[in-house]
C-alpha atoms as a PDB file:
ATOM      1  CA  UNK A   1      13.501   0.966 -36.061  1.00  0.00           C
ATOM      2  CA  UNK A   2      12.238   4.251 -36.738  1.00  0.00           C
ATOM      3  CA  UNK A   3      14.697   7.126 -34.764  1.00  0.00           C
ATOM      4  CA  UNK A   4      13.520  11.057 -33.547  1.00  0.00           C
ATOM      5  CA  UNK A   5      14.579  12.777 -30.692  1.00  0.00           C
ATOM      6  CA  UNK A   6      15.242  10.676 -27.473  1.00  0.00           C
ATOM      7  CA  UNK A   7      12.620  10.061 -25.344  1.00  0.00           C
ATOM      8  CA  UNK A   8      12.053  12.884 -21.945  1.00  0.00           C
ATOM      9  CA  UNK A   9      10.345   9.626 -20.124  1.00  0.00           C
ATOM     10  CA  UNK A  10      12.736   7.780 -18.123  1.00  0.00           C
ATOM     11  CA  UNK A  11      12.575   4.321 -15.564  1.00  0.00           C
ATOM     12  CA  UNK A  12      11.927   6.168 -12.012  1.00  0.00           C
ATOM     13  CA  UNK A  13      14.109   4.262  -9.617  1.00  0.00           C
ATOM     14  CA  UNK A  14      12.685   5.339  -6.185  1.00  0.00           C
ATOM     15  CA  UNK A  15      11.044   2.363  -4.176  1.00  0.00           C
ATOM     16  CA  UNK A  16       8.148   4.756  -4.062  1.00  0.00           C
ATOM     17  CA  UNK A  17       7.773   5.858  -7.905  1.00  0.00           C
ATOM     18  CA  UNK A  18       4.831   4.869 -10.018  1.00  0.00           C
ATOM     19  CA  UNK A  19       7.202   2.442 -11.765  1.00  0.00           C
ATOM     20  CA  UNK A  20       8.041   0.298  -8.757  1.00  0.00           C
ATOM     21  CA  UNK A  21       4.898   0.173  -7.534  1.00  0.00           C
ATOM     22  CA  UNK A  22       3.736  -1.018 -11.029  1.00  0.00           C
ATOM     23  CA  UNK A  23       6.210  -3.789 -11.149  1.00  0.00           C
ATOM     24  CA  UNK A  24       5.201  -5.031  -7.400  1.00  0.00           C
ATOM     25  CA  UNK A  25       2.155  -5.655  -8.769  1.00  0.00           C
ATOM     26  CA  UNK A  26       3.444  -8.543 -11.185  1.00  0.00           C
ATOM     27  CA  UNK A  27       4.883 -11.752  -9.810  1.00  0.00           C
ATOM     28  CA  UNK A  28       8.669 -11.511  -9.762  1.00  0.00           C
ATOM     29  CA  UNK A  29       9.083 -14.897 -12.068  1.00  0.00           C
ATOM     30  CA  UNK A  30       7.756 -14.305 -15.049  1.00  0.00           C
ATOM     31  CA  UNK A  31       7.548 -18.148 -16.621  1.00  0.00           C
ATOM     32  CA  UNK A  32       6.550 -17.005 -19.828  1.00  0.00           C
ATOM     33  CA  UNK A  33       3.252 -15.013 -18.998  1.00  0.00           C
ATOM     34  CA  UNK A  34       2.560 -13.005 -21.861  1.00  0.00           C
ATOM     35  CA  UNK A  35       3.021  -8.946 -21.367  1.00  0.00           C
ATOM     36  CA  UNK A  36       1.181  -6.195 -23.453  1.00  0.00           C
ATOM     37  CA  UNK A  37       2.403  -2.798 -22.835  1.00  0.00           C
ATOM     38  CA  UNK A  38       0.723   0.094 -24.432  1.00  0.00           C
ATOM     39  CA  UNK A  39       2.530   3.490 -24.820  1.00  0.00           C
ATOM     40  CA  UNK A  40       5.960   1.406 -23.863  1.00  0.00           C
ATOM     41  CA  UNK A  41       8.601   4.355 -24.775  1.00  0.00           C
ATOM     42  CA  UNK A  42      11.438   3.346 -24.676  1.00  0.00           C
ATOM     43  CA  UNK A  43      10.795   0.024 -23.216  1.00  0.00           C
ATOM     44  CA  UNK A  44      12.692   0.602 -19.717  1.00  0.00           C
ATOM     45  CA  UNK A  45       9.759  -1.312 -17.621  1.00  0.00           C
ATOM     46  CA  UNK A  46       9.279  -3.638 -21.288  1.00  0.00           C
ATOM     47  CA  UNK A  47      12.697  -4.546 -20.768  1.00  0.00           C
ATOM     48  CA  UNK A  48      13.271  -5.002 -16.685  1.00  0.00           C
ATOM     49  CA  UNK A  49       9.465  -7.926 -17.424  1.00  0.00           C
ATOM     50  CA  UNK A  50      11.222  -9.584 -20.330  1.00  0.00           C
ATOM     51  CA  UNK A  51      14.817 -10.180 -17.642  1.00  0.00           C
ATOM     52  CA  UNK A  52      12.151 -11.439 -15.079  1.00  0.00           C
ATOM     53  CA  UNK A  53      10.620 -14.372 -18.337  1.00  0.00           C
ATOM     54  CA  UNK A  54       8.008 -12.759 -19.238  1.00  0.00           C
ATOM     55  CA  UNK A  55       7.003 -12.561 -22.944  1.00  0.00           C
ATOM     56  CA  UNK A  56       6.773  -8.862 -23.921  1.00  0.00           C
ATOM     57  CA  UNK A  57       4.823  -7.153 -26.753  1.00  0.00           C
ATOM     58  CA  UNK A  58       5.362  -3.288 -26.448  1.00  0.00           C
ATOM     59  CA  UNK A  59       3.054  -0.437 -29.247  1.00  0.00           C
ATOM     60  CA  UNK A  60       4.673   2.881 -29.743  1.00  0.00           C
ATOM     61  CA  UNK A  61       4.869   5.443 -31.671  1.00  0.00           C
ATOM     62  CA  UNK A  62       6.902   6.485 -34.123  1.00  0.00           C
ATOM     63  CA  UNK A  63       9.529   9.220 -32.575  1.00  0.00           C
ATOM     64  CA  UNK A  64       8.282   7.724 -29.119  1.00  0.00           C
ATOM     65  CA  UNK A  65      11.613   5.050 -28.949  1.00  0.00           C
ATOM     66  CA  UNK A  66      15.198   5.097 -30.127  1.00  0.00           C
ATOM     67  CA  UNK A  67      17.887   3.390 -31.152  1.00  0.00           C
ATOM     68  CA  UNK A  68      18.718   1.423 -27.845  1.00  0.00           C
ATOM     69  CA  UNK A  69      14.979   0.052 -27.852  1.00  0.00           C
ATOM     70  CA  UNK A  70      15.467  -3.224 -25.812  1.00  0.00           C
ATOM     71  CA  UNK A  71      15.730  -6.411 -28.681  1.00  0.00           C
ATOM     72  CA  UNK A  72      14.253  -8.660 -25.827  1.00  0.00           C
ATOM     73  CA  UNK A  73      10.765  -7.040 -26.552  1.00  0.00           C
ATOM     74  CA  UNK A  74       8.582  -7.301 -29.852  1.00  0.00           C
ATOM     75  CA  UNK A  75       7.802  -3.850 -30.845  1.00  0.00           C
ATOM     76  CA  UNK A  76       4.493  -2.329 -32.756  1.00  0.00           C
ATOM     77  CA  UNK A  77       4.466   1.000 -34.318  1.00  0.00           C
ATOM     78  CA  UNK A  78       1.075   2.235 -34.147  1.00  0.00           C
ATOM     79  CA  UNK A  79       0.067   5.775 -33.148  1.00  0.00           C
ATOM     80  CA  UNK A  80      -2.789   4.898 -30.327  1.00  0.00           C
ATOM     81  CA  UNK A  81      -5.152   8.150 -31.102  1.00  0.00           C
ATOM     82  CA  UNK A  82      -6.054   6.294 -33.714  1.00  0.00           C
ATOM     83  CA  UNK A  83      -6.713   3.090 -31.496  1.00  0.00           C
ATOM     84  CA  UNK A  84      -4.826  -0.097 -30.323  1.00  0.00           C
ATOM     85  CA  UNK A  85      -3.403  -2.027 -33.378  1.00  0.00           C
ATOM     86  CA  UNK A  86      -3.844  -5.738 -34.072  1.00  0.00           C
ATOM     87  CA  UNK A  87      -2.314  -7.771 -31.622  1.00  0.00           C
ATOM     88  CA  UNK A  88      -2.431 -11.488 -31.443  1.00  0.00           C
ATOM     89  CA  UNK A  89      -3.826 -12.010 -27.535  1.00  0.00           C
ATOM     90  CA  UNK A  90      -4.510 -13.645 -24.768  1.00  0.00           C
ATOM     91  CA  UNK A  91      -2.251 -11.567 -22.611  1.00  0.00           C
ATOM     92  CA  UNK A  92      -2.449 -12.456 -18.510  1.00  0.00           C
ATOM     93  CA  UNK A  93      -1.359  -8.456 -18.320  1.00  0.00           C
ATOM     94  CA  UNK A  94      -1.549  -5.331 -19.913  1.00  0.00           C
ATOM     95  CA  UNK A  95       0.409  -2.280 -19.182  1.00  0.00           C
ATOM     96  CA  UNK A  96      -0.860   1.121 -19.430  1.00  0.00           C
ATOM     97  CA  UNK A  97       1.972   3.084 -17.520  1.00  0.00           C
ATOM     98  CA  UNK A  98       1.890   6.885 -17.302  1.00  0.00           C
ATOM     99  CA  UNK A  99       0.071   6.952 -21.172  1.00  0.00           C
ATOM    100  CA  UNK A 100      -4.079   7.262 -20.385  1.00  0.00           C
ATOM    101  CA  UNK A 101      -3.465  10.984 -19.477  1.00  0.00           C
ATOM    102  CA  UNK A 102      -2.530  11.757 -22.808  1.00  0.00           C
ATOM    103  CA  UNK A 103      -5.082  10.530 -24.740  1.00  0.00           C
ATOM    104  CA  UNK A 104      -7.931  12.677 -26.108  1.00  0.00           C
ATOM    105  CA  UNK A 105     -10.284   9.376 -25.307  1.00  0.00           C
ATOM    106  CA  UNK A 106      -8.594   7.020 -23.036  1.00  0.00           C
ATOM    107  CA  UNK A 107     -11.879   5.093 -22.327  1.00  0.00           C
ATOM    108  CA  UNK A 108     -12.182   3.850 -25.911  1.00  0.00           C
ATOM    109  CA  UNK A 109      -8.185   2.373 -25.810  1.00  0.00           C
ATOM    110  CA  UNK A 110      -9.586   0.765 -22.809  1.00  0.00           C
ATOM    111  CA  UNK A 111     -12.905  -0.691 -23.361  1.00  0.00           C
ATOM    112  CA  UNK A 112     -11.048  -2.715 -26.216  1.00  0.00           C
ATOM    113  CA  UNK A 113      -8.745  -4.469 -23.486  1.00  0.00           C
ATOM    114  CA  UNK A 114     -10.541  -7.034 -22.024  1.00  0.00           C
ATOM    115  CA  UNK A 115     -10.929  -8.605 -25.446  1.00  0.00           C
ATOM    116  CA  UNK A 116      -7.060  -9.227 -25.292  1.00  0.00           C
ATOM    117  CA  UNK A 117      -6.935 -10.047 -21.426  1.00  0.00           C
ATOM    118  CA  UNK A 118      -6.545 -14.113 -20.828  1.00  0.00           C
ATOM    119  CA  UNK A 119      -8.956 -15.263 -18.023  1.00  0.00           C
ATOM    120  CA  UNK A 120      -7.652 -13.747 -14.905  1.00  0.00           C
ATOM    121  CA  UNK A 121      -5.529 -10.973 -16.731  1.00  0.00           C
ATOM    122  CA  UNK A 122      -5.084  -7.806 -15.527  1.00  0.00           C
ATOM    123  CA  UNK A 123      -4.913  -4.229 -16.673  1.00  0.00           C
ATOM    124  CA  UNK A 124      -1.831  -2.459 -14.715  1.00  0.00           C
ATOM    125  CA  UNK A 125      -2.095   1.099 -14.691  1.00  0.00           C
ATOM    126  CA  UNK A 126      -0.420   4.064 -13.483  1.00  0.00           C
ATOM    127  CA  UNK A 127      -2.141   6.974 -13.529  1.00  0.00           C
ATOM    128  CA  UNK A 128      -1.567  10.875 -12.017  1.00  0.00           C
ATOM    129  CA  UNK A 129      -3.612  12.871  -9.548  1.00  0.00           C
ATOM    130  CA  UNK A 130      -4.815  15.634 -10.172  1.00  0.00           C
ATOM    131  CA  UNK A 131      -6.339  16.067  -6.588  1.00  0.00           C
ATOM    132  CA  UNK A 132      -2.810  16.372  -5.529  1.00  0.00           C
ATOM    133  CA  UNK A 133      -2.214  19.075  -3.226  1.00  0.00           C
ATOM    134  CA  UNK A 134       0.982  20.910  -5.426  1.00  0.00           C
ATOM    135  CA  UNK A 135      -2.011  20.692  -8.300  1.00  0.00           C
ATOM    136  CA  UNK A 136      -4.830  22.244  -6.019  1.00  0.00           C
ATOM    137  CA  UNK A 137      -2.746  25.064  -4.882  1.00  0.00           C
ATOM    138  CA  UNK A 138      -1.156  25.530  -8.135  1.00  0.00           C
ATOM    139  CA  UNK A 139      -4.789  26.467  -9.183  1.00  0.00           C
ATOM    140  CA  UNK A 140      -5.863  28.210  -6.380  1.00  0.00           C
ATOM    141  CA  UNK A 141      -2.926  30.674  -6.737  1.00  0.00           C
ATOM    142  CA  UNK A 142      -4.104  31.297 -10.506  1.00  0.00           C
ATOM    143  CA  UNK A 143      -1.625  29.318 -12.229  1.00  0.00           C
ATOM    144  CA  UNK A 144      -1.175  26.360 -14.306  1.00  0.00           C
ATOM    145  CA  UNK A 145       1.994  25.611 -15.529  1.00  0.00           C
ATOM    146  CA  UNK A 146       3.478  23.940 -18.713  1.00  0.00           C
ATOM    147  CA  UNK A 147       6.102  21.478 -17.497  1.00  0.00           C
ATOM    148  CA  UNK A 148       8.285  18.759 -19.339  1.00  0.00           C
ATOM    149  CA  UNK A 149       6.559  15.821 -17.300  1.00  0.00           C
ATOM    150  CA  UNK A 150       4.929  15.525 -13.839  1.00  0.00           C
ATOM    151  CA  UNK A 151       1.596  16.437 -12.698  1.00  0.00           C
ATOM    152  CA  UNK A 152       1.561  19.661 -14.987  1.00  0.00           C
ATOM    153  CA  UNK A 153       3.241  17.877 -18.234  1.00  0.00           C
ATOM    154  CA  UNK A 154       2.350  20.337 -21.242  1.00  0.00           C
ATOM    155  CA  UNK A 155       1.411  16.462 -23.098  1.00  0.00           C
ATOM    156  CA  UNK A 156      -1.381  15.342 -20.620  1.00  0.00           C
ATOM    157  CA  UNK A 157      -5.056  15.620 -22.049  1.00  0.00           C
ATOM    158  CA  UNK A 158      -6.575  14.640 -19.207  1.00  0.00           C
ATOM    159  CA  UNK A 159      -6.780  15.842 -15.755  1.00  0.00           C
ATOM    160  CA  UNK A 160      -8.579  13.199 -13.525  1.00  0.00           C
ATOM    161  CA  UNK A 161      -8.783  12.942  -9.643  1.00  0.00           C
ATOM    162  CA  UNK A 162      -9.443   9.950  -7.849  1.00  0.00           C
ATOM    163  CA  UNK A 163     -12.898   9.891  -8.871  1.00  0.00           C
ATOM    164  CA  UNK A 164     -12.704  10.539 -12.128  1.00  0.00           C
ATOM    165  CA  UNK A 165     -10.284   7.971 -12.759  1.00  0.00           C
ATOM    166  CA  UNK A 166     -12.497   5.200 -11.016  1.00  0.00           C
ATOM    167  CA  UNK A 167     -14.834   6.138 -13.117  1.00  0.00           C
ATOM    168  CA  UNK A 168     -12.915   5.856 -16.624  1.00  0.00           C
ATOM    169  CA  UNK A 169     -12.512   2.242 -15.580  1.00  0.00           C
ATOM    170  CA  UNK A 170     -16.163   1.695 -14.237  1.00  0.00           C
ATOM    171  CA  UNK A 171     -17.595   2.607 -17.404  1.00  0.00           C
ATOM    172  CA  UNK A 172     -14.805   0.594 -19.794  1.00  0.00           C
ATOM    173  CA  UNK A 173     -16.260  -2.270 -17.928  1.00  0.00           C
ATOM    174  CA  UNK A 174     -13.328  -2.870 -15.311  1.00  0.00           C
ATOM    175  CA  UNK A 175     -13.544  -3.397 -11.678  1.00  0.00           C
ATOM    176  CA  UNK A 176     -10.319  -1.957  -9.863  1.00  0.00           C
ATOM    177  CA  UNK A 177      -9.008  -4.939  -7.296  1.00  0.00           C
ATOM    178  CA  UNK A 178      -6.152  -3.206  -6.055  1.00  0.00           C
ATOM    179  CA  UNK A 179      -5.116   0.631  -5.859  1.00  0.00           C
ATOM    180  CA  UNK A 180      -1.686   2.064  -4.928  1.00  0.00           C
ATOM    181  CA  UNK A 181      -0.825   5.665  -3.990  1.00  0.00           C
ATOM    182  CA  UNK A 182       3.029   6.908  -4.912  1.00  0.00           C
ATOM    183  CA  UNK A 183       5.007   9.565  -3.057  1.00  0.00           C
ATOM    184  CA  UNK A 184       6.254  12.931  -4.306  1.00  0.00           C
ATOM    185  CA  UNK A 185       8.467  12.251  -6.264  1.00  0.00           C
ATOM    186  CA  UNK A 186      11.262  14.229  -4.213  1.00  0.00           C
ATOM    187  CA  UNK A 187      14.746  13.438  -5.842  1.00  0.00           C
ATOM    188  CA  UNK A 188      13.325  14.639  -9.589  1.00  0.00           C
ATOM    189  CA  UNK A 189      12.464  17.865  -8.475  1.00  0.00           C
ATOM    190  CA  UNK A 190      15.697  18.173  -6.598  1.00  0.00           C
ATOM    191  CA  UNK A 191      18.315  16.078  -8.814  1.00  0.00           C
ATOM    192  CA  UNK A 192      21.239  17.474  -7.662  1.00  0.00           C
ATOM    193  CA  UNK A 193      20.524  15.475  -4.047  1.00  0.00           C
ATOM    194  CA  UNK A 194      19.002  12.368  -5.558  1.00  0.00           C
ATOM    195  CA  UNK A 195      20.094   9.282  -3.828  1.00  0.00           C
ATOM    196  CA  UNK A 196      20.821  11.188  -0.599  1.00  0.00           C
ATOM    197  CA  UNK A 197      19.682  10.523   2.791  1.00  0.00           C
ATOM    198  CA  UNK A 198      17.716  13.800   2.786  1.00  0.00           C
ATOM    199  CA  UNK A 199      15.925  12.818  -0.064  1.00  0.00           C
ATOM    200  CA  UNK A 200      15.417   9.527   0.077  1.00  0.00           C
ATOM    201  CA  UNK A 201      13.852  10.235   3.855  1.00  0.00           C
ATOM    202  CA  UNK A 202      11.453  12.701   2.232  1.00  0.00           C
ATOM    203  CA  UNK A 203      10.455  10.565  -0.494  1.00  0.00           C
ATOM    204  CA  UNK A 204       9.660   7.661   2.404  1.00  0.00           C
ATOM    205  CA  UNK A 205       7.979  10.863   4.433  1.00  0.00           C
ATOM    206  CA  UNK A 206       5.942  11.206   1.095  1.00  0.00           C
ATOM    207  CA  UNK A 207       4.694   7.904   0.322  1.00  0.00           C
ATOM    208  CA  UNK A 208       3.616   7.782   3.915  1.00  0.00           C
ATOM    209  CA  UNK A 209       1.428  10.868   3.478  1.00  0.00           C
ATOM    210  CA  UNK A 210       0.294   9.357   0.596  1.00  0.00           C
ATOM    211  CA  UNK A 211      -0.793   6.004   2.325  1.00  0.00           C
ATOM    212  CA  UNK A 212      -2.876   8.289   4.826  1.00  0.00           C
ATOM    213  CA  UNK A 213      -4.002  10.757   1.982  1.00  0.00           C
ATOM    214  CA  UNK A 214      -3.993   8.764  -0.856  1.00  0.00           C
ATOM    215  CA  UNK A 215      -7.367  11.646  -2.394  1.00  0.00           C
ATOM    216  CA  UNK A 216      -4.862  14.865  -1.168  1.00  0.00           C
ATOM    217  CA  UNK A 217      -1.278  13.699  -0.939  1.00  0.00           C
ATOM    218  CA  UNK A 218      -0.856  10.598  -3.390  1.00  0.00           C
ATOM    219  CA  UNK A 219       0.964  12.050  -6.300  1.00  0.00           C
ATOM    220  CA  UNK A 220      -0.005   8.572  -8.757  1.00  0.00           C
ATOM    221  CA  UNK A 221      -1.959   6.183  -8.451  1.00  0.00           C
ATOM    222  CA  UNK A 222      -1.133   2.273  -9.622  1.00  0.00           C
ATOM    223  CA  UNK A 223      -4.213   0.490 -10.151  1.00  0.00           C
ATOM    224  CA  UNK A 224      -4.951  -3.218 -11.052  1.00  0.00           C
ATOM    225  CA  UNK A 225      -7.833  -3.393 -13.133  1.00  0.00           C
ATOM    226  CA  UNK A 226     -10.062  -6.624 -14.475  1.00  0.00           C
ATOM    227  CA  UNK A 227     -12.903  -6.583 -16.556  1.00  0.00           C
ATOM    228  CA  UNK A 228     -16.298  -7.175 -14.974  1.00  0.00           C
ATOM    229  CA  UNK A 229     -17.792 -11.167 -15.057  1.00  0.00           C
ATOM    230  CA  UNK A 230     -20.048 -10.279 -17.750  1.00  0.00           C
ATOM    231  CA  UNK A 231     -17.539  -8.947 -20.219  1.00  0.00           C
ATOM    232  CA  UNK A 232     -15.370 -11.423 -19.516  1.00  0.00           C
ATOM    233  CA  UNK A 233     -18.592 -13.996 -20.291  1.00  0.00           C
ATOM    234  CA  UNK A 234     -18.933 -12.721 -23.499  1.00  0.00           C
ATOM    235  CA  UNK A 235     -15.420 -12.848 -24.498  1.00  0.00           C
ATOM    236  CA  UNK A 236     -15.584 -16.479 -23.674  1.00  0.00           C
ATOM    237  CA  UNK A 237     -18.351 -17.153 -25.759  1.00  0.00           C
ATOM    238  CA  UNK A 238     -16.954 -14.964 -28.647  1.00  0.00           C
ATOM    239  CA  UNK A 239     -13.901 -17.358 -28.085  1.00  0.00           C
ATOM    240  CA  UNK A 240     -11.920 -14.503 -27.253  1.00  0.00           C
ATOM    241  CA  UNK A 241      -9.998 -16.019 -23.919  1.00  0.00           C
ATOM    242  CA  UNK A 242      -8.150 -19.119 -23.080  1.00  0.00           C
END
């Protein structure tokens, strides 16, 4: 495997994080269902599917993993700007966690999906909102700062609200069949108290806003995605599903 410096992305642990909600939205038994996940990193989520039976296929980068890359997933080195390598399909899912925000053109990476979805799959995404009300009054004050990740990470491309992610999908050719808001993520902006009833009690505070909010105070959103009946028609007849 190639090396570079470790990753910044880690797994995000709280009940209420983008990654949590992600996995809720797979069945807890795997049984050998078949796992694509694009822009895997280090393969944290890669690695919790392939302990639950599923079969896992994760693409990176090069410089995107390490050394302790988990040996329980297959791993392709491909560079997605320049589009999703060849990978032998049907998959009944396909992860795009925390990635479509920093592609110059995520809707080409995902108008080739479907052709890789099984019939029934689903795209899982996770994806950050930039209607968020930290972002809004970050701009309104003037401002727009260069973080290391979060709503503001220097690496994102795109800055989409709720609408402007529905539409990414819309015009890919997916219909979204469920949508989850996350919380504010409380105990990474105050690390020293993670894990503590203060924190864990705002983060639950958070998620609730969210729930209520989801355009103003949802700081993700985790989407389940399928492509419409007549894309998925013409994959059949191209033989392109199972």
């Amino acid at each position: 495997m190639a090396g570079g410096a470790a990753p910044v992305y880690e797994f995000k642990a709280s009940p209420y994080s983008s990654h949590s909600r992600l996995l809720a939205l797979l069945p807890e038994r795997g049984e050998g269902r078949r796992v694509l996940d694009v822009g895997c990193g280090n393969g944290y989520l890669a690695a919790i599917l392939a302990r639950r039976g599923y079969e896992v296929t994760g693409v990176e980068r090069a410089g995107g993993y390490d050394e302790w890359f988990p040996r329980t997933v297959r791993l392709i080195e491909a560079d997605l700007e320049d589009g999703l390598p060849a990978v032998a399909g049907p998959y009944d899912y396909i992860l795009c966690a925390d990635i479509l925000e920093h592609l110059r053109d995520p809707e080409r990476l995902l108008r080739r999906l479907p052709e890789l979805l099984g019939e029934g799959g689903e795209v899982i995404a996770s994806l950050p909102n930039s209607g968020h009300l930290y972002f809004r009054l970050q701009i309104l004050a003037g401002r727009f700062p260069q973080h290391d990740r979060g709503l503001f990470d220097r690496t994102h491309l795109r800055f989409y609200t709720w609408d402007g992610w529905e539409g990414l999908f819309r015009r890919a050719g997916f219909t979204l069949s469920r949508v989850q808001p996350t919380g504010t993520p409380v105990g990474l902006a105050l690390p020293a108290w993670e894990g503590s009833a203060g924190v864990r009690a705002a983060e639950w505070l958070a998620y609730a806003m969210a729930r209520a909010w989801k355009r103003l105070m949802a700081y993700q959103f985790v989407v389940a995605a399928r492509p419409g009946e007549a894309k998925m028609a013409d994959n059949r007849k191209k033989g392109l599903t199972q």
